[in-house]
N, C-alpha and C. Protein backbone atom coordinates (compact mmCIF):
# COMPACT_ATOMS: atom_id res chain seq x y z
N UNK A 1 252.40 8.92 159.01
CA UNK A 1 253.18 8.98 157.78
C UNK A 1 252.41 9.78 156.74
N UNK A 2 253.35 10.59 156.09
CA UNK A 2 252.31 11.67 155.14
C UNK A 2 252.67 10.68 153.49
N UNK A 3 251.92 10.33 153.03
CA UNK A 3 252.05 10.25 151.63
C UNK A 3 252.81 11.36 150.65
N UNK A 4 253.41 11.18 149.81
CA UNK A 4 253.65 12.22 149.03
C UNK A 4 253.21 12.66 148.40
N UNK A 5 252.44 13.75 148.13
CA UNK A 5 251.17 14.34 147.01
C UNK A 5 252.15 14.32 145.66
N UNK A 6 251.63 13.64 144.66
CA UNK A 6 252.06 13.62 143.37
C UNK A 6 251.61 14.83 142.44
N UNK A 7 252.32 15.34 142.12
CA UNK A 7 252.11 17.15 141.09
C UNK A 7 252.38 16.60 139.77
N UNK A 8 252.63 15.77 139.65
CA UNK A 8 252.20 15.21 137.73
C UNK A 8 250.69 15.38 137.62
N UNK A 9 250.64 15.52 136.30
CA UNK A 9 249.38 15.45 135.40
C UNK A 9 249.28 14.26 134.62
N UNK A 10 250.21 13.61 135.16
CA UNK A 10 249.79 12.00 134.48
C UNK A 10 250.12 11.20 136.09
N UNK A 11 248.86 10.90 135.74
CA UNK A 11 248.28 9.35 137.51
C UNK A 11 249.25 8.48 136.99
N UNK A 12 249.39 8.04 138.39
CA UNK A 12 250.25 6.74 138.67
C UNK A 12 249.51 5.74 137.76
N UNK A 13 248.55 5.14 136.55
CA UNK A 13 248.64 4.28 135.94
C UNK A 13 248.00 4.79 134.38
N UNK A 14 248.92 6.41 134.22
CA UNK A 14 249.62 6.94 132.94
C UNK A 14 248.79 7.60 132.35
N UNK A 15 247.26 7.89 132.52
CA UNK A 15 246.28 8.95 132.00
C UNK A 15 246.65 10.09 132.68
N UNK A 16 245.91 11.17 132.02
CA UNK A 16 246.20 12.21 132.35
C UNK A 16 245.27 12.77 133.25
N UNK A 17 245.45 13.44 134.10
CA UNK A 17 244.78 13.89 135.31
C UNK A 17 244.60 15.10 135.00
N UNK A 18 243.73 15.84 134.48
CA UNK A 18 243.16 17.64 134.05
C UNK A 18 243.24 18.19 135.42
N UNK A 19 242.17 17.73 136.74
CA UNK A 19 242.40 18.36 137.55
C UNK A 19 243.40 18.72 138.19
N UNK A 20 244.74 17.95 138.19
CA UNK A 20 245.87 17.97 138.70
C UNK A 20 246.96 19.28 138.00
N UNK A 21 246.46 18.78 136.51
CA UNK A 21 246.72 19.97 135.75
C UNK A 21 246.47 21.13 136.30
N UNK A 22 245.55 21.71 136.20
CA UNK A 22 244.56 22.89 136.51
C UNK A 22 245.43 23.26 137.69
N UNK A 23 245.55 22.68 139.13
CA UNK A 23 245.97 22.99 140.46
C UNK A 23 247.39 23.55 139.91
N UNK A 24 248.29 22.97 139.29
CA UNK A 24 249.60 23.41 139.23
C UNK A 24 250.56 24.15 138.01
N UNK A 25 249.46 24.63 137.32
CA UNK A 25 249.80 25.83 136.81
C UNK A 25 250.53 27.13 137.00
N UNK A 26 251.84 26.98 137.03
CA UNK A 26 252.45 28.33 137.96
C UNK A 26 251.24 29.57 138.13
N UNK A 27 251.39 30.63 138.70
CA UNK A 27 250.70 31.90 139.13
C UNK A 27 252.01 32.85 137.53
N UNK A 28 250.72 33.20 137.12
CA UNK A 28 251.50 34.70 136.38
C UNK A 28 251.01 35.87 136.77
N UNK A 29 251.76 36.85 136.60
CA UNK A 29 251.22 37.85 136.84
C UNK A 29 250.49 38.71 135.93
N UNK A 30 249.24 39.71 136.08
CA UNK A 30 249.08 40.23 135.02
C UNK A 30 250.14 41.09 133.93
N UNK A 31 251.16 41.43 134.70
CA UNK A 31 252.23 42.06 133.75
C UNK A 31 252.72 41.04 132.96
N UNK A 32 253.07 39.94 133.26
CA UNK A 32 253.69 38.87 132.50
C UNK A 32 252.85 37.92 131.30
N UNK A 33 251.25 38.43 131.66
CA UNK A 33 250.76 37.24 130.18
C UNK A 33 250.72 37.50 129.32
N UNK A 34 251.22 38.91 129.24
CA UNK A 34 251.67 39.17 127.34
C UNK A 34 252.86 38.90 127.24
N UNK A 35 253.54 38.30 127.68
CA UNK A 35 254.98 37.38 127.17
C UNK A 35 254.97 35.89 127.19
N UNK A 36 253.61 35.10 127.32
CA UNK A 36 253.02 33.72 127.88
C UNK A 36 252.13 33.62 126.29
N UNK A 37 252.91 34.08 125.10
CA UNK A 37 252.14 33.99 124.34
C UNK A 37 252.51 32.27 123.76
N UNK A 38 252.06 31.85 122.59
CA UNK A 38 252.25 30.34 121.90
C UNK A 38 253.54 30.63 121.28
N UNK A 39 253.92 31.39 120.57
CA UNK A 39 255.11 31.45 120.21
C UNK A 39 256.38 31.83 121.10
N UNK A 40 256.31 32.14 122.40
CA UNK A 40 256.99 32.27 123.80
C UNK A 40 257.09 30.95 124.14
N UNK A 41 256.50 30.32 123.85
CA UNK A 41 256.18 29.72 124.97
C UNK A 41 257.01 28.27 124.24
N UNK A 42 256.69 28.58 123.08
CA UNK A 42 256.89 27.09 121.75
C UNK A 42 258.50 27.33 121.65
N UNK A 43 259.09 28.46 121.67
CA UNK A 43 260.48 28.73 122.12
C UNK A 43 261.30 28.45 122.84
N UNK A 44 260.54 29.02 124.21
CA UNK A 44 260.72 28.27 125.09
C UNK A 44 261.44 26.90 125.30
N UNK A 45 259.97 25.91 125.04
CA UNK A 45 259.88 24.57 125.04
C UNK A 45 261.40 23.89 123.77
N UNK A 46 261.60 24.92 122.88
CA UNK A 46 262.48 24.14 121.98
C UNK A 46 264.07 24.35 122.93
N UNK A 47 264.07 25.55 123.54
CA UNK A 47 265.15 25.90 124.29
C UNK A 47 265.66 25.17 125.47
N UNK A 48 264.46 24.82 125.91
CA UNK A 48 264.78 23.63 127.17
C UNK A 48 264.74 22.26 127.07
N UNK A 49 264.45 22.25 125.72
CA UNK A 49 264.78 20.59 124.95
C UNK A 49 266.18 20.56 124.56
N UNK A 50 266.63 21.81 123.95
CA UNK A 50 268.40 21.36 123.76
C UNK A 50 267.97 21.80 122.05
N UNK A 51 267.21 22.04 121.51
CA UNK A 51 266.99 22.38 120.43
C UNK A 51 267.26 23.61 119.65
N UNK A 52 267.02 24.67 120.67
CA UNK A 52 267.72 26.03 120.09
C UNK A 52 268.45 26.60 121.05
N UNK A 53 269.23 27.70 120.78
CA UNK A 53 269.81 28.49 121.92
C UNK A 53 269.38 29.81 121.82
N UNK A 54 268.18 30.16 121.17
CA UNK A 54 267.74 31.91 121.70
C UNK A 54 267.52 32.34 122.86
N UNK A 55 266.96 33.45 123.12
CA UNK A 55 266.96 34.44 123.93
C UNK A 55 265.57 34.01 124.19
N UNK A 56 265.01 33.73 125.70
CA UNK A 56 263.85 33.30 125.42
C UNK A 56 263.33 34.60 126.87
N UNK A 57 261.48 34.63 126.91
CA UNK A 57 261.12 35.52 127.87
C UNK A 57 260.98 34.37 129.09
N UNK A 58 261.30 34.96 130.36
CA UNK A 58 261.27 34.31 131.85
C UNK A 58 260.14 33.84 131.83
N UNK A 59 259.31 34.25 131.71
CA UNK A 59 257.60 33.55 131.89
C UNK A 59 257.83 32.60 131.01
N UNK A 60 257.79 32.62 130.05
CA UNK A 60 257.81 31.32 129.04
C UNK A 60 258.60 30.48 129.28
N UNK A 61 260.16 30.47 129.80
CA UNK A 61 261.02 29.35 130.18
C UNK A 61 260.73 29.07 131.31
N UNK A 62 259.89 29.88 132.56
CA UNK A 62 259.61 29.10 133.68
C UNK A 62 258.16 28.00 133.29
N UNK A 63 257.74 28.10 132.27
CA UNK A 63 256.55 27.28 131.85
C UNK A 63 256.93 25.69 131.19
N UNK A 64 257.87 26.20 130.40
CA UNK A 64 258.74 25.20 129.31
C UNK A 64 259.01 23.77 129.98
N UNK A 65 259.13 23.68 131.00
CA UNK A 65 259.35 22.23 131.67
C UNK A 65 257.99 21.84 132.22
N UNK A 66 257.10 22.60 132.34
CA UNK A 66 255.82 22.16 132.12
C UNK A 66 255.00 21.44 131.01
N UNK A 67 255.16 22.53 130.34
CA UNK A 67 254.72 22.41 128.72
C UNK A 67 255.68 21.21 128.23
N UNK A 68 256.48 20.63 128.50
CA UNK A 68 257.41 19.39 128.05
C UNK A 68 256.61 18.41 128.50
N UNK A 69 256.47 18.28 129.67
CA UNK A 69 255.80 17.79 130.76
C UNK A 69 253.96 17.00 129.93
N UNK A 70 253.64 17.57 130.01
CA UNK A 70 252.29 18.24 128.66
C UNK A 70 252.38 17.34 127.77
N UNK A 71 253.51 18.00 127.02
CA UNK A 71 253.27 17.19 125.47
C UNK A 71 253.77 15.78 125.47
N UNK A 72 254.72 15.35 126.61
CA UNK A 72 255.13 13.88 126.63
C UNK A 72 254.20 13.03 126.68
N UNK A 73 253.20 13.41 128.09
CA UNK A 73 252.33 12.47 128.20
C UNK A 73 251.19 12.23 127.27
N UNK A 74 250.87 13.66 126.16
CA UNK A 74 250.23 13.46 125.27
C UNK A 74 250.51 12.68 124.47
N UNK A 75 251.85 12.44 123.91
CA UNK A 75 252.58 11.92 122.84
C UNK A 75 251.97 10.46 123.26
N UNK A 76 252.33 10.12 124.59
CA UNK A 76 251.94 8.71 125.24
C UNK A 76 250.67 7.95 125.49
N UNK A 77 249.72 9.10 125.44
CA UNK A 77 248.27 8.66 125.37
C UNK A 77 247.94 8.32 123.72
N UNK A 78 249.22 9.23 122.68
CA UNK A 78 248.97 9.02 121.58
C UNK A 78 249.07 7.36 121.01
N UNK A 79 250.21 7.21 121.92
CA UNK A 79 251.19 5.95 121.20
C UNK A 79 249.82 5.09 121.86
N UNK A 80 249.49 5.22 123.23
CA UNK A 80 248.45 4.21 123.66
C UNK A 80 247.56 3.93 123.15
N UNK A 81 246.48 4.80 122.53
CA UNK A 81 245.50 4.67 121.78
C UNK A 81 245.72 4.13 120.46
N UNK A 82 246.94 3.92 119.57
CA UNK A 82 246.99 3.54 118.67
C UNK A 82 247.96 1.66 118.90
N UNK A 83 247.73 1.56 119.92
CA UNK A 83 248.52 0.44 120.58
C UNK A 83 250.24 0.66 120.24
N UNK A 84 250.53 1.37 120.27
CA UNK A 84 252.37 1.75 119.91
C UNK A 84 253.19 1.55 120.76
N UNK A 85 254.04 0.71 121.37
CA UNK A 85 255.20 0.76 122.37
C UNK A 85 255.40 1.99 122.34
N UNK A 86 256.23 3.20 123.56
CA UNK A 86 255.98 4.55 123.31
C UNK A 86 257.60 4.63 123.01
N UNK A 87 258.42 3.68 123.01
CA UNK A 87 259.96 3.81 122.18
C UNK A 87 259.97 4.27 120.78
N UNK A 88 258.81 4.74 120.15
CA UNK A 88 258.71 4.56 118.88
C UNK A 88 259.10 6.06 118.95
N UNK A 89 258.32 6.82 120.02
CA UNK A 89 258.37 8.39 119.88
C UNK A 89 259.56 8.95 119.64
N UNK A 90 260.47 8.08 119.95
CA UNK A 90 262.12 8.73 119.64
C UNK A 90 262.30 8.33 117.40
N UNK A 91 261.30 7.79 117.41
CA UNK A 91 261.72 7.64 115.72
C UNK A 91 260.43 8.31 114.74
N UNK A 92 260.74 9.44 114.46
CA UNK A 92 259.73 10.54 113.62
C UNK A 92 259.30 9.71 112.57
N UNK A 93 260.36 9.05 111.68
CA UNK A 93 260.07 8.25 110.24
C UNK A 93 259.20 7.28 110.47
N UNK A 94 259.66 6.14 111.24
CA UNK A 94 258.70 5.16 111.79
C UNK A 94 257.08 5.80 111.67
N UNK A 95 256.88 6.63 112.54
CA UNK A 95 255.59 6.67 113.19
C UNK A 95 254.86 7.92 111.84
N UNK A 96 255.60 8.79 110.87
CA UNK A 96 255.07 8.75 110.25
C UNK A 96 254.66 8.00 108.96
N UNK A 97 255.58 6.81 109.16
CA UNK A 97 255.08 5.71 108.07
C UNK A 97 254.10 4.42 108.56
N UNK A 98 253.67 4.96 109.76
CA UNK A 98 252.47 4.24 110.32
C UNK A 98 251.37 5.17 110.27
N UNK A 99 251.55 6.08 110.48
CA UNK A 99 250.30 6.70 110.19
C UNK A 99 249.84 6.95 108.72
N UNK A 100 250.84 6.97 107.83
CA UNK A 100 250.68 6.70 106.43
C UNK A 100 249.88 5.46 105.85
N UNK A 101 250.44 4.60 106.74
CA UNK A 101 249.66 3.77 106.90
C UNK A 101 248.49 3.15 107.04
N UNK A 102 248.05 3.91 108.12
CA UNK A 102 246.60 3.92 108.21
C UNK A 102 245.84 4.60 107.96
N UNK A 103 246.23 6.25 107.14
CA UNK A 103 245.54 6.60 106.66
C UNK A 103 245.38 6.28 105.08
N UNK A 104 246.45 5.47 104.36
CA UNK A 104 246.10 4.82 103.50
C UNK A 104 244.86 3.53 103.39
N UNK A 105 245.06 2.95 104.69
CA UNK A 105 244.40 1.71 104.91
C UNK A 105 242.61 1.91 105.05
N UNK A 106 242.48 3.12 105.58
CA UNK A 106 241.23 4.14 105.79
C UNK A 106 240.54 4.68 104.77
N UNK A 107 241.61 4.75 103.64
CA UNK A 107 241.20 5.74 102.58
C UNK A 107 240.58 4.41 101.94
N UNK A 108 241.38 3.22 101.49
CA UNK A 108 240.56 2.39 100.63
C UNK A 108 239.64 2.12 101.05
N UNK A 109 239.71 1.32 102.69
CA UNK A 109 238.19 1.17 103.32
C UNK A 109 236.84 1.69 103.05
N UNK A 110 237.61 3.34 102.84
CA UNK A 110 236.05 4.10 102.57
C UNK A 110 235.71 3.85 100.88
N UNK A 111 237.16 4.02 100.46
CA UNK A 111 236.95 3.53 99.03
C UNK A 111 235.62 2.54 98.53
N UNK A 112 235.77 1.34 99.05
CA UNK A 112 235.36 0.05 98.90
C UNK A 112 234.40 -0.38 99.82
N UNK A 113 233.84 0.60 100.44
CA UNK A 113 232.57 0.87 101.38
C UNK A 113 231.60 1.58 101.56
């Protein structure tokens, strides 16, 4: 029986795996990494979220479900480290009135320390 090799960059118990990363990085070509720029690419990613409808470059939208891929589990290591249920990530206001939060709560600390 063959196991199924898992191609996430987040391990089966939700950290992120770099090396796994690294291995599955599509192949570009040298003609194509001047269209693999951050702003290609950030396009991209808004285009295959449902967020915009431009004209985006092929290299960058074949990346974009990667790069989604990417920033979720970041978002999730975020919510983890700050102990956050990660349901929160669907509410922008919330989580920036927690971090308001604590960087208020930080500021007096140092205040008064």
């Amino acid at each position: 029986m063959n196991p199924r090799k898992n191609t996430s960059v987040v391990s089966d118990d939700g950290n992120l795996n770099s090396t796994d990363a690294q291995k599955h990085v599509p192949t570009v070509l040298n003609r194509d990494i001047k269209d693999r720029t951050l702003t290609n690419l950030y396009n991209a990613l808004a285009v295959f979220r449902g967020e915009d409808a431009m004209k985006i470059k092929p290299v960058a939208g074949d990346f974009a479900p990667r790069l989604a891929e990417l920033h979720d589990a970041l978002d999730q290591a975020v919510c983890d480290a700050y102990g956050w249920e990660h349901d929160i990530l669907s509410d922008e206001e919330e989580i920036l009135r927690r971090l308001l939060a604590l960087n208020l709560a930080r500021a007096e600390a140092q205040d008064n320390g």
